[in-house]
PDB file of N, CA and C in Angstrom:
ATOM      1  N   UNK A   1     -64.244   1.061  41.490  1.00  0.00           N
ATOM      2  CA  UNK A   1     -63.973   2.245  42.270  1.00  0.00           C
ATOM      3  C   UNK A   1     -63.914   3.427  41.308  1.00  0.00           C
ATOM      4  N   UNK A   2     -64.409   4.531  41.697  1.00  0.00           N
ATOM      5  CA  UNK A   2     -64.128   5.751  40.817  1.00  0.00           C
ATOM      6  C   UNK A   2     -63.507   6.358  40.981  1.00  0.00           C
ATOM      7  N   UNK A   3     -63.376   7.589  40.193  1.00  0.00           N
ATOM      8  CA  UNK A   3     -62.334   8.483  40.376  1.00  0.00           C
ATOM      9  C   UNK A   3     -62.470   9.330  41.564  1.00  0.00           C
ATOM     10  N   UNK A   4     -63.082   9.688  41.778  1.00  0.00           N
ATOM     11  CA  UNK A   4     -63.889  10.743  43.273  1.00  0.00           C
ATOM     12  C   UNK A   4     -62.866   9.830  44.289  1.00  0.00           C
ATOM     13  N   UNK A   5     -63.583   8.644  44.377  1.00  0.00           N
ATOM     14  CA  UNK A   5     -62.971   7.791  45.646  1.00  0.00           C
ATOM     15  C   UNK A   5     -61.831   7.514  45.664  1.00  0.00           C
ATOM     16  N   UNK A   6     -60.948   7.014  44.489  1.00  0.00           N
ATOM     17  CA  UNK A   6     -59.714   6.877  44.369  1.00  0.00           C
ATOM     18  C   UNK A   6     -58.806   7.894  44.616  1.00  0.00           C
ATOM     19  N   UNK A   7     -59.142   9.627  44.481  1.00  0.00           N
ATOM     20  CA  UNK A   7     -58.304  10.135  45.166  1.00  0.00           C
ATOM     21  C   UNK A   7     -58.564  10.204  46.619  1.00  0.00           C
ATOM     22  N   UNK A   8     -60.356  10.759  46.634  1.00  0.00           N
ATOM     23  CA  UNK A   8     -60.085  11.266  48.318  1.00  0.00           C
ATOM     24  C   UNK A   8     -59.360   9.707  49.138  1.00  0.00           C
ATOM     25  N   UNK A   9     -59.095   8.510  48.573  1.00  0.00           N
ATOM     26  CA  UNK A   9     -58.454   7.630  49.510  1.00  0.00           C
ATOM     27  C   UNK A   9     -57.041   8.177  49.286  1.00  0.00           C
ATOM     28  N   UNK A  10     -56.583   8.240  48.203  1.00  0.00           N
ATOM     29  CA  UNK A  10     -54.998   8.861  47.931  1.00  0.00           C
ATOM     30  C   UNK A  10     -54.916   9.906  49.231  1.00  0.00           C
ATOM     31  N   UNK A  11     -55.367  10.543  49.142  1.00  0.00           N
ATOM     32  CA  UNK A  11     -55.477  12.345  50.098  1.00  0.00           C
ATOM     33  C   UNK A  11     -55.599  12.003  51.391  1.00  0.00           C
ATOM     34  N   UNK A  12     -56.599  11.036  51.623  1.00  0.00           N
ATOM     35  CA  UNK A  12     -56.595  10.477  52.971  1.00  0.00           C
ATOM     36  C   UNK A  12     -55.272   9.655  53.348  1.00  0.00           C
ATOM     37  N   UNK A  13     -54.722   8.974  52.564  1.00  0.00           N
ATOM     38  CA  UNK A  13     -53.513   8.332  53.589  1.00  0.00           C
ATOM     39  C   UNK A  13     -52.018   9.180  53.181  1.00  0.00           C
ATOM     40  N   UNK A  14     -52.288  10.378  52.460  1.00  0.00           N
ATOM     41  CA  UNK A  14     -51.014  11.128  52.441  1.00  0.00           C
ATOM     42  C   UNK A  14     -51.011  12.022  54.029  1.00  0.00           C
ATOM     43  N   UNK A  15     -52.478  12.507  53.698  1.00  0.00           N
ATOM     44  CA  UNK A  15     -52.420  13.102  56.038  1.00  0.00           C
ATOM     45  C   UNK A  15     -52.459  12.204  56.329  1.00  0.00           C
ATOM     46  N   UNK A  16     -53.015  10.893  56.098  1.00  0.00           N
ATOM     47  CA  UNK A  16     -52.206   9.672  57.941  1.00  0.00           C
ATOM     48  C   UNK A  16     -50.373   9.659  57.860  1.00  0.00           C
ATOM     49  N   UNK A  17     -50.075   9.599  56.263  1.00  0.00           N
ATOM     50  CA  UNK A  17     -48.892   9.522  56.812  1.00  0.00           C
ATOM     51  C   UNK A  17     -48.065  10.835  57.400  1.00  0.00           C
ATOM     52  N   UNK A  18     -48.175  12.096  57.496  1.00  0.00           N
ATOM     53  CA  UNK A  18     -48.151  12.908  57.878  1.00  0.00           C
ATOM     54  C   UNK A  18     -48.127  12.942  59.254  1.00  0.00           C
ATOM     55  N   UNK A  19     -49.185  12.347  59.700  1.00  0.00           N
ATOM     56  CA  UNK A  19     -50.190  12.433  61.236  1.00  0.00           C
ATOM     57  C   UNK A  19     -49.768  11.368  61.829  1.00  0.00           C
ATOM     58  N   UNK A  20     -48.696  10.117  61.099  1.00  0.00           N
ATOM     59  CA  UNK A  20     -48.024   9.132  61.982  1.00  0.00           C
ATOM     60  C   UNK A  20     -46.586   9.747  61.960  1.00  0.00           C
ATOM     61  N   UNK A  21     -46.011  10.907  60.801  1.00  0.00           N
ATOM     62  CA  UNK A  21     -44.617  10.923  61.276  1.00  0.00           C
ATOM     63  C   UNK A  21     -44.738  12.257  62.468  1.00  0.00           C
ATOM     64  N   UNK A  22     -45.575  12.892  62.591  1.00  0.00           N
ATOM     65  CA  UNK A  22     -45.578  13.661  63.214  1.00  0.00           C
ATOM     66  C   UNK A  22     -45.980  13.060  64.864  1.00  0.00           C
ATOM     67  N   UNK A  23     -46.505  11.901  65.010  1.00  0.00           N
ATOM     68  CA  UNK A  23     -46.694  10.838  66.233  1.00  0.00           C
ATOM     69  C   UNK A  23     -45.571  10.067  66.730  1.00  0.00           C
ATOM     70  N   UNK A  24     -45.125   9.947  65.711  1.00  0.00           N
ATOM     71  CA  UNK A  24     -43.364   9.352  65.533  1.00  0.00           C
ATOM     72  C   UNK A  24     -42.363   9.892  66.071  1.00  0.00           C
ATOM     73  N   UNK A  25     -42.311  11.769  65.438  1.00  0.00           N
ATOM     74  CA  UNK A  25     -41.743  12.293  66.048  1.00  0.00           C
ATOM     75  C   UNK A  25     -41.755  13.044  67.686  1.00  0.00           C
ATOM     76  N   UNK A  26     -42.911  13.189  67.843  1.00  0.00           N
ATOM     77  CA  UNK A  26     -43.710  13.340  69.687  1.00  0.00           C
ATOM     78  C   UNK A  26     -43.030  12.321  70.151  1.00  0.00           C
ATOM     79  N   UNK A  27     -43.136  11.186  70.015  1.00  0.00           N
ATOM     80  CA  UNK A  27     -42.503   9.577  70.728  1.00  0.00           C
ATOM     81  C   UNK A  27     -41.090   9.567  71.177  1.00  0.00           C
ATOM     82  N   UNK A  28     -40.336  10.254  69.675  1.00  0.00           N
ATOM     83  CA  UNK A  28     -38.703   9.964  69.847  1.00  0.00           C
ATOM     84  C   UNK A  28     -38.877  11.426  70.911  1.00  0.00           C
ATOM     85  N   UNK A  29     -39.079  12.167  70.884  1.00  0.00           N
ATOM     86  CA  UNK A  29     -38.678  13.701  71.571  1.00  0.00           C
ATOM     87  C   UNK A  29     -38.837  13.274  73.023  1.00  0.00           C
ATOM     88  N   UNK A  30     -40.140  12.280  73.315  1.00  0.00           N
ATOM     89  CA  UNK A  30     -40.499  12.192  74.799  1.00  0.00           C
ATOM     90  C   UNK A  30     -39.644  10.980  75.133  1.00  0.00           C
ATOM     91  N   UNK A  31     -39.161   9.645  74.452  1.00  0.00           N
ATOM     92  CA  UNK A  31     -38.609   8.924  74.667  1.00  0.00           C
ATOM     93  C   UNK A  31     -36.896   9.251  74.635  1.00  0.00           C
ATOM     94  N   UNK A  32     -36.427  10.116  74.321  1.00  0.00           N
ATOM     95  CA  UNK A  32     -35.358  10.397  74.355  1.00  0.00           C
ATOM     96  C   UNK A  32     -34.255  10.183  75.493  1.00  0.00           C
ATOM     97  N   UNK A  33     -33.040   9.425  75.590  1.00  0.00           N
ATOM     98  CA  UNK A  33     -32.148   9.788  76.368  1.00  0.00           C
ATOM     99  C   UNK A  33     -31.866  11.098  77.086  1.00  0.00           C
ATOM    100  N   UNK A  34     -31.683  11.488  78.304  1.00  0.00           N
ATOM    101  CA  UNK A  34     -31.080  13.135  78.320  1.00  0.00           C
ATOM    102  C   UNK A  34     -29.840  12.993  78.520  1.00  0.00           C
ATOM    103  N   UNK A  35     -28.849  12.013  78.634  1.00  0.00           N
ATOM    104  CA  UNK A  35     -27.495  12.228  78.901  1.00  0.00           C
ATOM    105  C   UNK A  35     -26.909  11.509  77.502  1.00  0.00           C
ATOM    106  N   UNK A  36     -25.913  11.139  78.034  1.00  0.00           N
ATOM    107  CA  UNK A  36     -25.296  10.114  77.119  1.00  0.00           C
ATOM    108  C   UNK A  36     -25.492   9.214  76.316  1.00  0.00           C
ATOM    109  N   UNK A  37     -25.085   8.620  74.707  1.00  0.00           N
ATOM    110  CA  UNK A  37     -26.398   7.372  74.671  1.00  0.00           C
ATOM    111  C   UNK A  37     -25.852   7.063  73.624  1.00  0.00           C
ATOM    112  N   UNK A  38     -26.370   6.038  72.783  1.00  0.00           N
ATOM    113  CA  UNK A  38     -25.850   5.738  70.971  1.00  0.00           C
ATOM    114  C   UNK A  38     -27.561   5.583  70.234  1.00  0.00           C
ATOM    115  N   UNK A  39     -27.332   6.433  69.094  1.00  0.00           N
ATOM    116  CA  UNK A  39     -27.941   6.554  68.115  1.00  0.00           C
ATOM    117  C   UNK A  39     -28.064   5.804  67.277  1.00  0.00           C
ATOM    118  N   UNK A  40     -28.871   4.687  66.659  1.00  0.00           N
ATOM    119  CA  UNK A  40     -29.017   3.874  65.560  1.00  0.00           C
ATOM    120  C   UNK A  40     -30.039   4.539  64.654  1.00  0.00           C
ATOM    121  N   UNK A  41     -29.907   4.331  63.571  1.00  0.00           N
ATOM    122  CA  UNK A  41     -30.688   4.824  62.363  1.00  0.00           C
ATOM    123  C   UNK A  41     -30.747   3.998  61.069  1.00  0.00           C
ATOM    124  N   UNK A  42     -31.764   4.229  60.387  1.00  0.00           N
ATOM    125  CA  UNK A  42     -31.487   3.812  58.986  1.00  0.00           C
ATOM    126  C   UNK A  42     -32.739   4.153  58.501  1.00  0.00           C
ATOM    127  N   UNK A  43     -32.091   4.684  56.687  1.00  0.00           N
ATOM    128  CA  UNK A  43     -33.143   4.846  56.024  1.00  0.00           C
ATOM    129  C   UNK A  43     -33.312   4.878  54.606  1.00  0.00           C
ATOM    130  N   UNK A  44     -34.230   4.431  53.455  1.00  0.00           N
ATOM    131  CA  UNK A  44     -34.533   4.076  52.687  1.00  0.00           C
ATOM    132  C   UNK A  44     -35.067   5.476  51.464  1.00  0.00           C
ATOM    133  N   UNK A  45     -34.821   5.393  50.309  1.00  0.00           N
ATOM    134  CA  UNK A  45     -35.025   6.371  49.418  1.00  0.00           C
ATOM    135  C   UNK A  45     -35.269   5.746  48.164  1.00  0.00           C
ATOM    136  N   UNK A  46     -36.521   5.197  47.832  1.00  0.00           N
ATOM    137  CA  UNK A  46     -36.873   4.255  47.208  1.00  0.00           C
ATOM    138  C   UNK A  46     -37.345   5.305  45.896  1.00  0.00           C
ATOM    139  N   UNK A  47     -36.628   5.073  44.748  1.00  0.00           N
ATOM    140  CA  UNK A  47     -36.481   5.784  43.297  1.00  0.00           C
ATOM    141  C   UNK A  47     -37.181   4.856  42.033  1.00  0.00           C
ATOM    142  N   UNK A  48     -38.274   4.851  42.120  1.00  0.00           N
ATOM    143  CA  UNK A  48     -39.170   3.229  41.335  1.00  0.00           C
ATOM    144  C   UNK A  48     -38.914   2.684  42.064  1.00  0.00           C
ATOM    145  N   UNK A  49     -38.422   1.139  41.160  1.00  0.00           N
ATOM    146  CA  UNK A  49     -38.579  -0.072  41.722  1.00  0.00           C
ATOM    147  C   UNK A  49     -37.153  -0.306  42.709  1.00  0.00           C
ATOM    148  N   UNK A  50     -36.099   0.958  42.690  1.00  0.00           N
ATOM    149  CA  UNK A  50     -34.350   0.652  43.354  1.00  0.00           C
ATOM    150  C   UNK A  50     -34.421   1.568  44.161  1.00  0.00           C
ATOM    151  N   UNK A  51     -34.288   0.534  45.528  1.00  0.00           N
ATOM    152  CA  UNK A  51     -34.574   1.236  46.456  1.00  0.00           C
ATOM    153  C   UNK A  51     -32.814   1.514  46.954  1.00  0.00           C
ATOM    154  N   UNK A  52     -32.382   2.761  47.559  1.00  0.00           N
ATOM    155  CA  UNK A  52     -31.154   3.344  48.284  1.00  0.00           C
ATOM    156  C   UNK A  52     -31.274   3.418  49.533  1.00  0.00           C
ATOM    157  N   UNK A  53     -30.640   2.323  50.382  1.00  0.00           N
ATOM    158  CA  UNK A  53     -30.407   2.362  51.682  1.00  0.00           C
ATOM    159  C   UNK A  53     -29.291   2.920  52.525  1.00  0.00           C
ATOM    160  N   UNK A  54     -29.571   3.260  53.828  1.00  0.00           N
ATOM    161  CA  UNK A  54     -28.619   4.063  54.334  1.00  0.00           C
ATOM    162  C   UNK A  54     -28.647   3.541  55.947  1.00  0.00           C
ATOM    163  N   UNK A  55     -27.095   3.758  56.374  1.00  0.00           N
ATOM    164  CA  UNK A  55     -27.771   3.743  58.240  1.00  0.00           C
ATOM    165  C   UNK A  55     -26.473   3.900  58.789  1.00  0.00           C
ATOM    166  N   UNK A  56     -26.324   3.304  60.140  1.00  0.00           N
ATOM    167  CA  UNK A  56     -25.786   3.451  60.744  1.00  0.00           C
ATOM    168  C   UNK A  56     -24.979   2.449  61.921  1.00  0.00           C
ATOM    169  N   UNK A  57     -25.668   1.415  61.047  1.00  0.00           N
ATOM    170  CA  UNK A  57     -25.173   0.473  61.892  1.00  0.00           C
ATOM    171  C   UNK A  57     -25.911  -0.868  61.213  1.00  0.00           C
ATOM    172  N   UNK A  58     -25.290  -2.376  60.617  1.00  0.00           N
ATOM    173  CA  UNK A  58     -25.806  -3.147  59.926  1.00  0.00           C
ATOM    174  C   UNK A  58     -27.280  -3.676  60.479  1.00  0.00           C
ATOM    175  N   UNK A  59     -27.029  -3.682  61.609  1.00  0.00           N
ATOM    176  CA  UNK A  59     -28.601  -4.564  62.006  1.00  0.00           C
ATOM    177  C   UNK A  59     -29.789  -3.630  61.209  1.00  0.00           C
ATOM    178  N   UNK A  60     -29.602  -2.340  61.829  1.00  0.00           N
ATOM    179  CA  UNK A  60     -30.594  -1.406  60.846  1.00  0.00           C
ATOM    180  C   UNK A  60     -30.541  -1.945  59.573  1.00  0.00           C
ATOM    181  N   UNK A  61     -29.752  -1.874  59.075  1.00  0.00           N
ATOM    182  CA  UNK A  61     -29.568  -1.058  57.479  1.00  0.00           C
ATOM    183  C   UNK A  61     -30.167  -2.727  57.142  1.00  0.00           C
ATOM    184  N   UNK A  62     -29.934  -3.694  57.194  1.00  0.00           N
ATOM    185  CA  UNK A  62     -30.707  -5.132  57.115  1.00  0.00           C
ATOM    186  C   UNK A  62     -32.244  -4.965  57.327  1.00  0.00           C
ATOM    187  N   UNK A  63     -32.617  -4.354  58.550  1.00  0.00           N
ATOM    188  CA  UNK A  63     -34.002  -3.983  58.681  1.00  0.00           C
ATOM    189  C   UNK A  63     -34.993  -3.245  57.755  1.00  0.00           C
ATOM    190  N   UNK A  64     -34.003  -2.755  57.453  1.00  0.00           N
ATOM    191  CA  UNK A  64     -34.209  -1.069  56.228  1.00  0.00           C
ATOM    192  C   UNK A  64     -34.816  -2.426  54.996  1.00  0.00           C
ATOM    193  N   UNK A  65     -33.622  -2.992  55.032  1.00  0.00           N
ATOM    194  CA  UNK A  65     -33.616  -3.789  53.200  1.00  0.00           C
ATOM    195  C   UNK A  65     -34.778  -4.712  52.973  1.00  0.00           C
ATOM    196  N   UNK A  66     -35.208  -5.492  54.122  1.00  0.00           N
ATOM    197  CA  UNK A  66     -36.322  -6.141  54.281  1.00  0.00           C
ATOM    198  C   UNK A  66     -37.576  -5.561  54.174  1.00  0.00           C
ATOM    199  N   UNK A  67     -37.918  -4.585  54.775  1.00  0.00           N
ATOM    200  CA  UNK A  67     -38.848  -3.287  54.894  1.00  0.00           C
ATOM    201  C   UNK A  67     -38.710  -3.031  53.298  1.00  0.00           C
ATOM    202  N   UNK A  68     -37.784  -2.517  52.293  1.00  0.00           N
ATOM    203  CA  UNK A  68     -37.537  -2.146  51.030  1.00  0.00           C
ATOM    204  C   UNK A  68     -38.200  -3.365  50.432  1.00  0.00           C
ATOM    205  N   UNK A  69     -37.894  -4.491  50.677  1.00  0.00           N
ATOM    206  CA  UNK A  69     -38.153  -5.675  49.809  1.00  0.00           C
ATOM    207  C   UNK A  69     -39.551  -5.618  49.991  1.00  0.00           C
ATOM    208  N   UNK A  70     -40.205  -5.639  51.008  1.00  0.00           N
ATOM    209  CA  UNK A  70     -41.572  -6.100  51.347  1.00  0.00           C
ATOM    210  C   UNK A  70     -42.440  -5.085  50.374  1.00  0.00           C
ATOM    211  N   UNK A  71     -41.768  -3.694  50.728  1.00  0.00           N
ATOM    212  CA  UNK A  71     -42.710  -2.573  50.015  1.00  0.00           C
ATOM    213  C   UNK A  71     -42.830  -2.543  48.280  1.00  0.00           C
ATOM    214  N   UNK A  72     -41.778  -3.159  47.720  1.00  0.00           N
ATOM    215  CA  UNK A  72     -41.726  -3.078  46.492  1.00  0.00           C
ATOM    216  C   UNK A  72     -42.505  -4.254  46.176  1.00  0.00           C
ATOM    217  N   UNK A  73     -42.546  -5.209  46.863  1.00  0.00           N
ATOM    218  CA  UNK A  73     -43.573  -6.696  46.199  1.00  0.00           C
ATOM    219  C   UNK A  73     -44.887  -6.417  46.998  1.00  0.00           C
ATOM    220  N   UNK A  74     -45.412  -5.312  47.678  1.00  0.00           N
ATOM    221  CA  UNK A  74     -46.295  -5.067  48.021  1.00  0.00           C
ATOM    222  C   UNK A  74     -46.777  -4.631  46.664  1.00  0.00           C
ATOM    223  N   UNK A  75     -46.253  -3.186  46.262  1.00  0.00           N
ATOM    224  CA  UNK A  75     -46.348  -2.213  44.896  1.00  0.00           C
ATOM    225  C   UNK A  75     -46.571  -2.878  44.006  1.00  0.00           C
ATOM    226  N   UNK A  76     -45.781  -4.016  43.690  1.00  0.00           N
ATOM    227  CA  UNK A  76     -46.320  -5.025  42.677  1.00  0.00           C
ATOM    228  C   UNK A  76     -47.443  -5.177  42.618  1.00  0.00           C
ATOM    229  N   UNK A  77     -48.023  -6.237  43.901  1.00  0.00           N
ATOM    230  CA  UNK A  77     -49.292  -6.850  43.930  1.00  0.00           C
ATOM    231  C   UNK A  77     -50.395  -5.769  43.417  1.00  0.00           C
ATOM    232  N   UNK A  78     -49.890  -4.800  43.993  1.00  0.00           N
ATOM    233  CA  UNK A  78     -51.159  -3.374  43.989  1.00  0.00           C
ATOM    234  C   UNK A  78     -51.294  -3.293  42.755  1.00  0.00           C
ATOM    235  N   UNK A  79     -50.111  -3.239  41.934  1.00  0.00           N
ATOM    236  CA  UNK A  79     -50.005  -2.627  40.241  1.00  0.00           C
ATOM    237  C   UNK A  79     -50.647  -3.813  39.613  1.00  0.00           C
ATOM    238  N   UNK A  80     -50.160  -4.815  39.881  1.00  0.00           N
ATOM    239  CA  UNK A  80     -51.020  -6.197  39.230  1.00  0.00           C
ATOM    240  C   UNK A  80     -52.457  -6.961  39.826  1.00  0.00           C
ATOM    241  N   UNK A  81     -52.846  -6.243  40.197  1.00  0.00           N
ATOM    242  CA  UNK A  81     -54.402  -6.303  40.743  1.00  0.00           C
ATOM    243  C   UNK A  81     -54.993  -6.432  39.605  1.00  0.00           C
ATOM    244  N   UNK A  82     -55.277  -4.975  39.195  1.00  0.00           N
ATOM    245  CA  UNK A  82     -56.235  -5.365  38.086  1.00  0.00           C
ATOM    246  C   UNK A  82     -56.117  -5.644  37.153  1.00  0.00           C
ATOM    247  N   UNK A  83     -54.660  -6.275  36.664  1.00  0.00           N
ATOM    248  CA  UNK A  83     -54.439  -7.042  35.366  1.00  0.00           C
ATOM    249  C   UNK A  83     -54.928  -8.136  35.980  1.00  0.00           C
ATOM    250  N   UNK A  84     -54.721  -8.704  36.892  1.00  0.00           N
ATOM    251  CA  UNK A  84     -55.025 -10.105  37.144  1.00  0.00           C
ATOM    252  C   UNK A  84     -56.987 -10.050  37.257  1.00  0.00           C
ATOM    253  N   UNK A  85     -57.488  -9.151  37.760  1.00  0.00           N
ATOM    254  CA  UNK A  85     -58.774  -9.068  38.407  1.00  0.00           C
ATOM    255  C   UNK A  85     -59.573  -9.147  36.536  1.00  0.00           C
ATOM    256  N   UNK A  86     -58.967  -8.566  35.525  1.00  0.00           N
ATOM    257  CA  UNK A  86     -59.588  -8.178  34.541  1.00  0.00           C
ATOM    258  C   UNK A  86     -59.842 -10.068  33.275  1.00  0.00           C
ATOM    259  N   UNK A  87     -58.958 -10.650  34.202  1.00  0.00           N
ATOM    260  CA  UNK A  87     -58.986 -12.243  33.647  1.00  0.00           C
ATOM    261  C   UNK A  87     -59.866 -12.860  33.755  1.00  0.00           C
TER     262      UNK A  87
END
């Protein structure tokens, strides 16, 4: 892969992710409660490889950590691609 391609793919999935939180957010606005209701949340602030979780309630914040785990041994695989590919 070259350099040309390797960013415009970088560039390309920084607007999808953009263009899904902004789909994300349309969803919660139209799906919204209008009266009364409880709020669950949680969320992740991943600094390298240590990720900082947050929420609001354990089931989340468990959801959060799994999601954290998956993404960092994803990052791995990605980073160790082409050490392994170059064998």
């Amino acid at each position: 892969m070259n350099t040309a391609s390797t960013a415009d793919l970088g560039f390309l999935l920084i607007i999808l992710g953009f263009v899904l939180a902004v789909i994300a957010m349309l969803i919660m606005v139209l799906r919204s409660p209008r009266g009364s209701g409880s709020t669950k949340g949680a969320g992740l602030i991943l600094i390298g490889p240590i990720p900082i979780v947050f929420g609001t309630d354990k089931q989340s914040v468990k959801l959060v950590m799994v999601l954290a785990i998956v993404l960092i041994l994803l990052a791995l695989v990605v980073m160790l691609l082409p050490w392994l590919g170059g064998r």
